[in-house]
Protein backbone atom coordinates (compact mmCIF):
# COMPACT_ATOMS: atom_id res chain seq x y z
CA UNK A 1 -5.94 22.30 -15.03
CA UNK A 2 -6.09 22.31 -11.20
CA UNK A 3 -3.85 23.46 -9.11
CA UNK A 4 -1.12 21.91 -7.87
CA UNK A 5 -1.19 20.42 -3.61
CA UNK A 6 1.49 22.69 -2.16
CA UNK A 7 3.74 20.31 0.53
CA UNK A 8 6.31 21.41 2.42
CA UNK A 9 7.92 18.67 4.11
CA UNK A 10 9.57 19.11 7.59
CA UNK A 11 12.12 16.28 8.80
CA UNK A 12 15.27 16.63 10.51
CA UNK A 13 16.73 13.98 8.14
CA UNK A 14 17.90 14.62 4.71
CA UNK A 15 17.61 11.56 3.39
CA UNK A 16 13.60 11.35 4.79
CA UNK A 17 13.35 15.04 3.30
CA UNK A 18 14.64 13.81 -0.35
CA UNK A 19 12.46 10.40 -0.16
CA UNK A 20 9.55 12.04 0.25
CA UNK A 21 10.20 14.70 -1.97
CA UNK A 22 11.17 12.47 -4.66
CA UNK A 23 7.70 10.48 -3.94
CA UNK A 24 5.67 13.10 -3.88
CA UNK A 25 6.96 15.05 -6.85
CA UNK A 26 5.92 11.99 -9.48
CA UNK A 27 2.14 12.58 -8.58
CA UNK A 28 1.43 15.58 -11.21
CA UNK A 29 -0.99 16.52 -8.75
CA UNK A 30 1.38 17.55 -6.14
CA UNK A 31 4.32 19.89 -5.74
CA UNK A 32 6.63 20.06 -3.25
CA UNK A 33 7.12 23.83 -2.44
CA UNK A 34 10.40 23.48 -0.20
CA UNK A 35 11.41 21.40 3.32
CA UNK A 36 12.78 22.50 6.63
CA UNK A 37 14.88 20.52 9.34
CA UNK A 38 13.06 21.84 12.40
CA UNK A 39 9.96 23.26 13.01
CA UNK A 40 11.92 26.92 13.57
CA UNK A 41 12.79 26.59 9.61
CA UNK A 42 9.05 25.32 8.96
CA UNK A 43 7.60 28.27 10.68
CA UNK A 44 9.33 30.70 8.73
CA UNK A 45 8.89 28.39 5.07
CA UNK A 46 4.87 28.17 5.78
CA UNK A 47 4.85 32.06 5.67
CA UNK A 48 6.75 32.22 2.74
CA UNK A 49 5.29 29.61 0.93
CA UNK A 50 1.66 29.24 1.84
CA UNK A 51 1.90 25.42 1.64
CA UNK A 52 -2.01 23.53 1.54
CA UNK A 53 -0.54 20.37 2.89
CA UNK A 54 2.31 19.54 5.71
CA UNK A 55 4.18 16.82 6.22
CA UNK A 56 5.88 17.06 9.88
CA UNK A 57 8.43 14.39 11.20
CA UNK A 58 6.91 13.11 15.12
CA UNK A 59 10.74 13.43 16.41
CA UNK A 60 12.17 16.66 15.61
CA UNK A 61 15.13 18.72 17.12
CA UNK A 62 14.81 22.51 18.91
CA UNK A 63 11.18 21.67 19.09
CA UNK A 64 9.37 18.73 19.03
CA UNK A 65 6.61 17.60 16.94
CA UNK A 66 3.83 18.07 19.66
CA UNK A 67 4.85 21.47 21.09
CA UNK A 68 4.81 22.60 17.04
CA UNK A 69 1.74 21.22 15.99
CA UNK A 70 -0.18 22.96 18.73
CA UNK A 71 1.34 26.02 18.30
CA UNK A 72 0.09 25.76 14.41
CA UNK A 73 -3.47 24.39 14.78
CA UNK A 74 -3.59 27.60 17.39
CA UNK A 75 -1.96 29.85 15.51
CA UNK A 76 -2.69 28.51 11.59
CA UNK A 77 -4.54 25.65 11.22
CA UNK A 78 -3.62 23.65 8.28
CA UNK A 79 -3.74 20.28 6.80
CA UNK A 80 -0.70 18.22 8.36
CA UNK A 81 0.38 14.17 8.12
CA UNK A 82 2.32 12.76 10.82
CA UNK A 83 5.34 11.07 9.72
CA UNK A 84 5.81 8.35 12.18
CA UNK A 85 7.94 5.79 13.07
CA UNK A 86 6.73 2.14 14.32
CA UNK A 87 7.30 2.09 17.65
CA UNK A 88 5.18 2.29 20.64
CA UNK A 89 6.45 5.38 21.51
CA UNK A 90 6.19 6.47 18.16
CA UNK A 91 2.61 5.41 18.15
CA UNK A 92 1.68 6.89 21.73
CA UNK A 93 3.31 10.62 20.15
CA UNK A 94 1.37 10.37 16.92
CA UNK A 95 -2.02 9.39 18.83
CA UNK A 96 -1.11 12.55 20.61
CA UNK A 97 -0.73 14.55 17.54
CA UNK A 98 -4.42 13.19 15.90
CA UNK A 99 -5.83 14.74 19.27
CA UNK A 100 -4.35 18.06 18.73
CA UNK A 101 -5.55 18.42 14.76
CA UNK A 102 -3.58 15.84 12.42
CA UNK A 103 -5.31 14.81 9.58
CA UNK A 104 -3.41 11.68 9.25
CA UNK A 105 -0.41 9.59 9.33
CA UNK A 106 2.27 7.33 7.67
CA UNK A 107 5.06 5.36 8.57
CA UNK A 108 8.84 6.61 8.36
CA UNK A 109 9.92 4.79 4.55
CA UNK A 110 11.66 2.10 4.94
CA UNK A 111 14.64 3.35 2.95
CA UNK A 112 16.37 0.00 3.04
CA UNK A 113 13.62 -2.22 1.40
CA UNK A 114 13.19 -1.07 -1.91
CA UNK A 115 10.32 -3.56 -2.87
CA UNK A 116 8.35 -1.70 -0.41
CA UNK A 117 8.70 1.52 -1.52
CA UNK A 118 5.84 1.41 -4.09
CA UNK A 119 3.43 0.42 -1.78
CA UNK A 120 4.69 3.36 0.23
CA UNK A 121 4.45 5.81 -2.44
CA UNK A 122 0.92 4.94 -3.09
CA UNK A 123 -0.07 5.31 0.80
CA UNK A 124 1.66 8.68 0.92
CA UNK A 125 0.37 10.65 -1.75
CA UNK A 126 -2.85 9.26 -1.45
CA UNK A 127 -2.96 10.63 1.92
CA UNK A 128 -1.23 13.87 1.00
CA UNK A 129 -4.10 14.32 -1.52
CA UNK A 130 -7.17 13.41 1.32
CA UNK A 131 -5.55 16.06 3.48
CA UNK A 132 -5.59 18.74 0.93
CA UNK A 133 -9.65 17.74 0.79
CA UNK A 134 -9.82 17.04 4.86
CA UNK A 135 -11.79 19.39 7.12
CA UNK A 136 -9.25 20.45 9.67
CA UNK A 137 -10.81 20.11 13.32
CA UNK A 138 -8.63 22.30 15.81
CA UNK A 139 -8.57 20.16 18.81
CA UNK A 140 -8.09 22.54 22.31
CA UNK A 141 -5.59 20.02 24.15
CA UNK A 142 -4.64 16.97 23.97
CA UNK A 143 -6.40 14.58 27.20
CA UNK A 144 -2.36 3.96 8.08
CA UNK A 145 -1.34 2.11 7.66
CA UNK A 146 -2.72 -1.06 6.47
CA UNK A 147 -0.97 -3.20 3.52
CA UNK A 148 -2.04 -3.12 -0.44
CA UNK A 149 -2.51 -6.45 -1.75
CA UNK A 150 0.58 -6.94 -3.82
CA UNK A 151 -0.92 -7.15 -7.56
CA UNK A 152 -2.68 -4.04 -6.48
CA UNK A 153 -5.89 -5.69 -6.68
CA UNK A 154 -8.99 -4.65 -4.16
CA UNK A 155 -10.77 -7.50 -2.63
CA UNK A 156 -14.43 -7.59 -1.15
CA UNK A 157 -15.43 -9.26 1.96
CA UNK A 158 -15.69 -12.57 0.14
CA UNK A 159 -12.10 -13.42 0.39
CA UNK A 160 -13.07 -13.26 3.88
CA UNK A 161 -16.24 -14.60 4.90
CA UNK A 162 -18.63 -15.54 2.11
CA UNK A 163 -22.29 -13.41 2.53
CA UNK A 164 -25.35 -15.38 3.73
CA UNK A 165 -28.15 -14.72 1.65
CA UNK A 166 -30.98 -14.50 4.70
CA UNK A 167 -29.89 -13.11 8.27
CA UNK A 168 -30.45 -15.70 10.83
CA UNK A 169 -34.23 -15.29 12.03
CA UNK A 170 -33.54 -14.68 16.08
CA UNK A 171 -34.17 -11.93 18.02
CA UNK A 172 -32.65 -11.78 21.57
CA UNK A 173 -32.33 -9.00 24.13
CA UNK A 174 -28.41 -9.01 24.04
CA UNK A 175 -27.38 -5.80 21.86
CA UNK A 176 -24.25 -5.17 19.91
CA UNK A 177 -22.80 -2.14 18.60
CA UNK A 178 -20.01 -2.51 15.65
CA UNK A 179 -18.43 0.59 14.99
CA UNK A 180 -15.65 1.10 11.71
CA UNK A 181 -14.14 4.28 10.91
CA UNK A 182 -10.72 5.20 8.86
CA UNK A 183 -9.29 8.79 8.80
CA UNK A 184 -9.52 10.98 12.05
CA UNK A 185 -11.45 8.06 13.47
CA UNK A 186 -9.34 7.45 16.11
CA UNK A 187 -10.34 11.17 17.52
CA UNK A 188 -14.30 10.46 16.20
CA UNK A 189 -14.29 6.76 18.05
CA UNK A 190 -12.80 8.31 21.92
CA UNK A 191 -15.48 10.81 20.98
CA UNK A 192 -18.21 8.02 21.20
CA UNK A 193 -16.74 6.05 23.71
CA UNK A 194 -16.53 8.41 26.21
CA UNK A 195 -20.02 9.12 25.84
CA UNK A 196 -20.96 5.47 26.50
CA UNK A 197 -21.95 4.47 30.32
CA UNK A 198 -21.05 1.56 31.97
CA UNK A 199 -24.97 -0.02 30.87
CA UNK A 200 -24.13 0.09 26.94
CA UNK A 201 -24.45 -3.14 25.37
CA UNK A 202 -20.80 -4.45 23.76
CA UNK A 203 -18.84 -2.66 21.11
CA UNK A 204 -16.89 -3.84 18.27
CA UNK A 205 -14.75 -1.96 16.49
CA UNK A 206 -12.16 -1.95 13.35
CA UNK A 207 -10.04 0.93 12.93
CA UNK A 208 -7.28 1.35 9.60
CA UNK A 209 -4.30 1.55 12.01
CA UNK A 210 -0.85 -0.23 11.84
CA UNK A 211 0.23 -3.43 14.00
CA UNK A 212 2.10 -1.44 16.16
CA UNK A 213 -0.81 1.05 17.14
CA UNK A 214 -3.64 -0.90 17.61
CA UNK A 215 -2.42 -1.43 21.08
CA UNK A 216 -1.63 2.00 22.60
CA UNK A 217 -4.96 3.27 21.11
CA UNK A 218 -6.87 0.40 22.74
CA UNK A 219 -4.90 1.34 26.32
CA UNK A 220 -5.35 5.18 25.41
CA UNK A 221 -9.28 4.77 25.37
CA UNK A 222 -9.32 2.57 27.90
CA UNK A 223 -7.68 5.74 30.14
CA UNK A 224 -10.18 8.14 28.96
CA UNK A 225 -13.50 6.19 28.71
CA UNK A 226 -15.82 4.94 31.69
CA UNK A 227 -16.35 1.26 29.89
CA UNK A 228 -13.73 -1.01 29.27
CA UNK A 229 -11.64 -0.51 26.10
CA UNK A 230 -8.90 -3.40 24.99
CA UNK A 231 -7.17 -4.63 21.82
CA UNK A 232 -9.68 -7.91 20.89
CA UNK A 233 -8.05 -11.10 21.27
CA UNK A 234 -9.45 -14.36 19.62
CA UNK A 235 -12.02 -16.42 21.08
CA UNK A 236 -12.90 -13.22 23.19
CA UNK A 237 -16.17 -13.41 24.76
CA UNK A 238 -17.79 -9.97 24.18
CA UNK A 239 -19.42 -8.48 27.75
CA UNK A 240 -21.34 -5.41 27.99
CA UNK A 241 -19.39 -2.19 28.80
CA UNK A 242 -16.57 -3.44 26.82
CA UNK A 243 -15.41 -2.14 23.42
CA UNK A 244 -12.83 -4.43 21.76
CA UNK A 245 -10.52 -2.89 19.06
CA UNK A 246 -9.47 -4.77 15.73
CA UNK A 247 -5.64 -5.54 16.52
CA UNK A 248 -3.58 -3.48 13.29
CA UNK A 249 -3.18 -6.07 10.64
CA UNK A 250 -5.90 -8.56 11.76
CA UNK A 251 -9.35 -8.67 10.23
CA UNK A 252 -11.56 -8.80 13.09
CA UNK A 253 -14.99 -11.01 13.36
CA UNK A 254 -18.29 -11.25 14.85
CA UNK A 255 -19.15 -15.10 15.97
CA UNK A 256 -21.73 -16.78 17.78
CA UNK A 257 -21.37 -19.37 20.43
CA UNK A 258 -24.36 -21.04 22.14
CA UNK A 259 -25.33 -17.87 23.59
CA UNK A 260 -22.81 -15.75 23.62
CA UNK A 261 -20.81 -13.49 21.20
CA UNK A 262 -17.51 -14.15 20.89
CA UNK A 263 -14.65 -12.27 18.89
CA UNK A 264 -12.79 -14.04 15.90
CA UNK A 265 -9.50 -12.62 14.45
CA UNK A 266 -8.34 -13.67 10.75
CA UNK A 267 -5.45 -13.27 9.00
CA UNK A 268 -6.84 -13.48 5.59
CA UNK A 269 -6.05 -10.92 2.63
CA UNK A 270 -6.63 -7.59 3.04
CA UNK A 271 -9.93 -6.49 1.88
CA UNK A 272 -10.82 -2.98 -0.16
CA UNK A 273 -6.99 -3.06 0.65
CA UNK A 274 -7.61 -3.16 4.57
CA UNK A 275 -6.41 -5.43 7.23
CA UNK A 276 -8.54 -4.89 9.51
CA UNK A 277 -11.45 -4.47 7.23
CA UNK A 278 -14.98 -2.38 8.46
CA UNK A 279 -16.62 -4.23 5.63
CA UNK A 280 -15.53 -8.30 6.79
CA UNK A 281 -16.41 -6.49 10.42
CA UNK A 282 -20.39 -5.12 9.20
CA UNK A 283 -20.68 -8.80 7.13
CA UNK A 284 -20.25 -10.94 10.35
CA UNK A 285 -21.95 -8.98 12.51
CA UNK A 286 -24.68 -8.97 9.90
CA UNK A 287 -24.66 -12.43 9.84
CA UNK A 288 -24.23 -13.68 13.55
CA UNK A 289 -26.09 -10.39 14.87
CA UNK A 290 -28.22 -9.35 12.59
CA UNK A 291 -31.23 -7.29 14.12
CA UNK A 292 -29.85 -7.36 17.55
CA UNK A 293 -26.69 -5.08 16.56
CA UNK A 294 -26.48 -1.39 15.78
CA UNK A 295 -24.13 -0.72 12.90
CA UNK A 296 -22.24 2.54 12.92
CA UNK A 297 -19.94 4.37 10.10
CA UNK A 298 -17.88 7.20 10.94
CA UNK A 299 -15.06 9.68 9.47
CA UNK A 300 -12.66 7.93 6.83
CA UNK A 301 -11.12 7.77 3.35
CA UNK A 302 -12.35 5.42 0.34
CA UNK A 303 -15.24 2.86 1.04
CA UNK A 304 -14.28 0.46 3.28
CA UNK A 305 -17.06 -0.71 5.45
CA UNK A 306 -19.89 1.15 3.24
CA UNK A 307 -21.37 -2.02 1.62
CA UNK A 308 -21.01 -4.21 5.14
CA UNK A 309 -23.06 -1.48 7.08
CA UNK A 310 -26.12 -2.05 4.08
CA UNK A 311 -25.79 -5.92 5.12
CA UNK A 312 -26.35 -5.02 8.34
CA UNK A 313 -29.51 -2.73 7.57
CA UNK A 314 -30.76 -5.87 4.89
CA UNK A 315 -30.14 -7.80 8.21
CA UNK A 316 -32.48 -5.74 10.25
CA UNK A 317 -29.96 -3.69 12.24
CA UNK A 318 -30.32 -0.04 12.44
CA UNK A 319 -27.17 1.71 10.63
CA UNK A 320 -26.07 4.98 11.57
CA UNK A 321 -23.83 7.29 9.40
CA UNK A 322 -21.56 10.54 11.16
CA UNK A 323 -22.55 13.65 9.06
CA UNK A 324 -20.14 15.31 6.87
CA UNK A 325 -19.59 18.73 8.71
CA UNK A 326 -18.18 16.72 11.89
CA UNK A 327 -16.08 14.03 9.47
CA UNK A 328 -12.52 15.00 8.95
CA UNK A 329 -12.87 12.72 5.50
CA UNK A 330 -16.56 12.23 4.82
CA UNK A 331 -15.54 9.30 2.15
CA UNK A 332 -16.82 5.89 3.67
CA UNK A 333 -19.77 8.00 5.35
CA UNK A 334 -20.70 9.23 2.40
CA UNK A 335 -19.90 6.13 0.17
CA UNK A 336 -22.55 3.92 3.07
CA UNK A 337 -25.54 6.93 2.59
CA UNK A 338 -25.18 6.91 -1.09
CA UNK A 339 -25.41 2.70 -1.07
CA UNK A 340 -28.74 3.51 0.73
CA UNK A 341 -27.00 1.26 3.95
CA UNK A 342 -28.02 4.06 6.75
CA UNK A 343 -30.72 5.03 8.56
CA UNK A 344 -29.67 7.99 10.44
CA UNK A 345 -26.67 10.68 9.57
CA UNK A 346 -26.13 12.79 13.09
CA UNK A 347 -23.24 15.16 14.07
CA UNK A 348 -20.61 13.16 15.76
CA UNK A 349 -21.78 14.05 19.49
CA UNK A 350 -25.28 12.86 18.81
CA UNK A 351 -23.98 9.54 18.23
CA UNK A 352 -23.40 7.80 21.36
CA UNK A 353 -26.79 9.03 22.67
CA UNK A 354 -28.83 7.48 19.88
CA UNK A 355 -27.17 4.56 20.16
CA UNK A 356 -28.16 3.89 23.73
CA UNK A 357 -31.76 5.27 22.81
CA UNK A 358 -31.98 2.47 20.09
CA UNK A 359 -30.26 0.13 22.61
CA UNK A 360 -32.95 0.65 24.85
CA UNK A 361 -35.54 0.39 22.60
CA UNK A 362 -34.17 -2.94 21.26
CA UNK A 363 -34.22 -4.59 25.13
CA UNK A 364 -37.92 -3.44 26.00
């Protein structure tokens, strides 16, 4: 038998400490080693213990989260999930902690809605288990997640926005770029973004991230990126040197009117358990795009987005994949090149540059 994950959890509330540890402990997969109340107790437990997984509370007393995880990703770099509450501040901290090395994130549990505390325990030990797999990338400064369909049941991109059997036969010198990603995408899509000039055609993008940090993301990439970067809004004509970002819990589509390409947000169910889906995302770009857009994949867990992305390529759009050794989670990546949906797999830095290369191409 395998062994065990090894968690410790660090929290400064008790009652977060024993939720979690109660979660966790019912996946035989996983074993929760010990927990600490501040990351002075953590520092001293991850010596003693040799944990393969941490779980590490965003506000924590004596020293906060930040200060901590730098000091660890410096000093021992290790798998850790951000344990985050929803609040924009909550969300602008625990972008801040994916930039200096977190794998992931989740939510605080909502200790006083039991119904929802299945749903939870899936998310969380589902994550806890990807991070014990992740490739930890030790960032050197700084500059989730989505509902499960209640039966448990994973929908395709039909529930959505039904597949067209032929891509619409046009050709026109306006380019698109649709970009989805999952885990450690939010650190993979600034990396692409703030290699695009002001020239690159539009970008649309869905990202697995909550309601309440769809948002600060949008404004953080916005503040690091030359182009444009905002949270897409329906009916949203889409310009070049723009990137608009799938609000959290909002599927977000490619349309077509007259001329111009315009953004669509639904509220249907969530698809491969996703809301906002990469794969309802690829399928309408596919279909209102086709050939004219460039589809690309990167970092993420399960296989959202991998059969959308081959639409696009059966559309005529060249699909690019990020390679495994730059992918914190190389699962909807990998899932797209094994599908046969991608053209191209390049490191994560090659990836804006081929874009524009193919952009270029496209407009000649």
């Amino acid at each position: 038998m395998a062994d065990k994950i090894k968690v410790l959890i660090v929290d400064d509330s008790a009652l977060v400490r024993q939720i979690l540890a109660e979660i966790l402990d019912q996946d035989p997969g996983i074993q929760v080693v010990g927990a600490a109340a501040d990351p002075y107790a953590a520092r001293e437990k991850i010596k003693q213990l040799n944990p393969d997984v941490l779980t590490l509370d965003v506000e924590m007393p004596r020293m906060d989260g930040l200060t901590f995880l730098s000091n660890l990703m410096r000093l021992r770099p290790m798998p850790v999930v951000m344990v985050s509450s929803l609040t924009e501040s909550g969300a602008t901290v625990t972008l801040q902690a994916l930039e200096l090395g977190a794998v992931d994130f989740v939510t605080k549990p909502k200790v006083d809605l039991a119904h929802t505390l299945d749903d939870y325990a899936l998310e969380i030990r589902e994550k806890v288990r990807m991070a014990a797999r992740a490739r930890v990338i030790e960032r050197r400064s700084p500059p989730p997640t989505t509902k499960l369909p209640a039966a448990g049941e994973k929908y395709s991109a039909d529930v959505i926005l039904q597949r067209e059997e032929r891509a619409r036969p046009f050709k026109t010198t306006e380019s698109l770029i649709a970009i989805g990603a999952s885990t450690g995408g939010t650190e993979a899509i600034k990396e692409v973004l703030i290699r695009m000039p002001l020239s690159c055609p539009g970008i649309v993008i869905t990202q697995h991230i909550p309601e309440a940090f769809s948002g600060p993301f949008a404004r953080r990439m916005d503040s690091v990126a030359a182009i444009s970067v905002c949270e897409a809004r329906d009916g949203q004509q889409i310009f070049p040197g723009h990137a608009y970002i799938a609000p959290g819990d909002r599927h977000l589509m490619l349309v077509r009117d007259g001329a111009r390409y315009v953004c669509r947000l639904n509220d249907g169910p969530p698809v491969n358990r996703h809301r906002p889906s990469v794969d309802v995302l690829f399928r309408s770009v596919a279909a209102n795009a086709g050939q004219n857009a460039v589809g690309v994949i990167l970092t993420g867990m399960g296989d959202d987005g991998a059969r959308g992305i081959k639409e696009m390529r059966e559309a005529g759009a060249p699909t690019l994949a990020q390679d495994e050794q730059t992918s914190v989670v190389w699962g909807m990546p990998g899932q797209a090149v094994k599908l046969g949906g991608i053209d191209k797999i390049l490191p994560l830095e090659a990836i804006a540059a081929h874009i524009m290369r193919l952009a270029e191409e496209h407009s000649r």
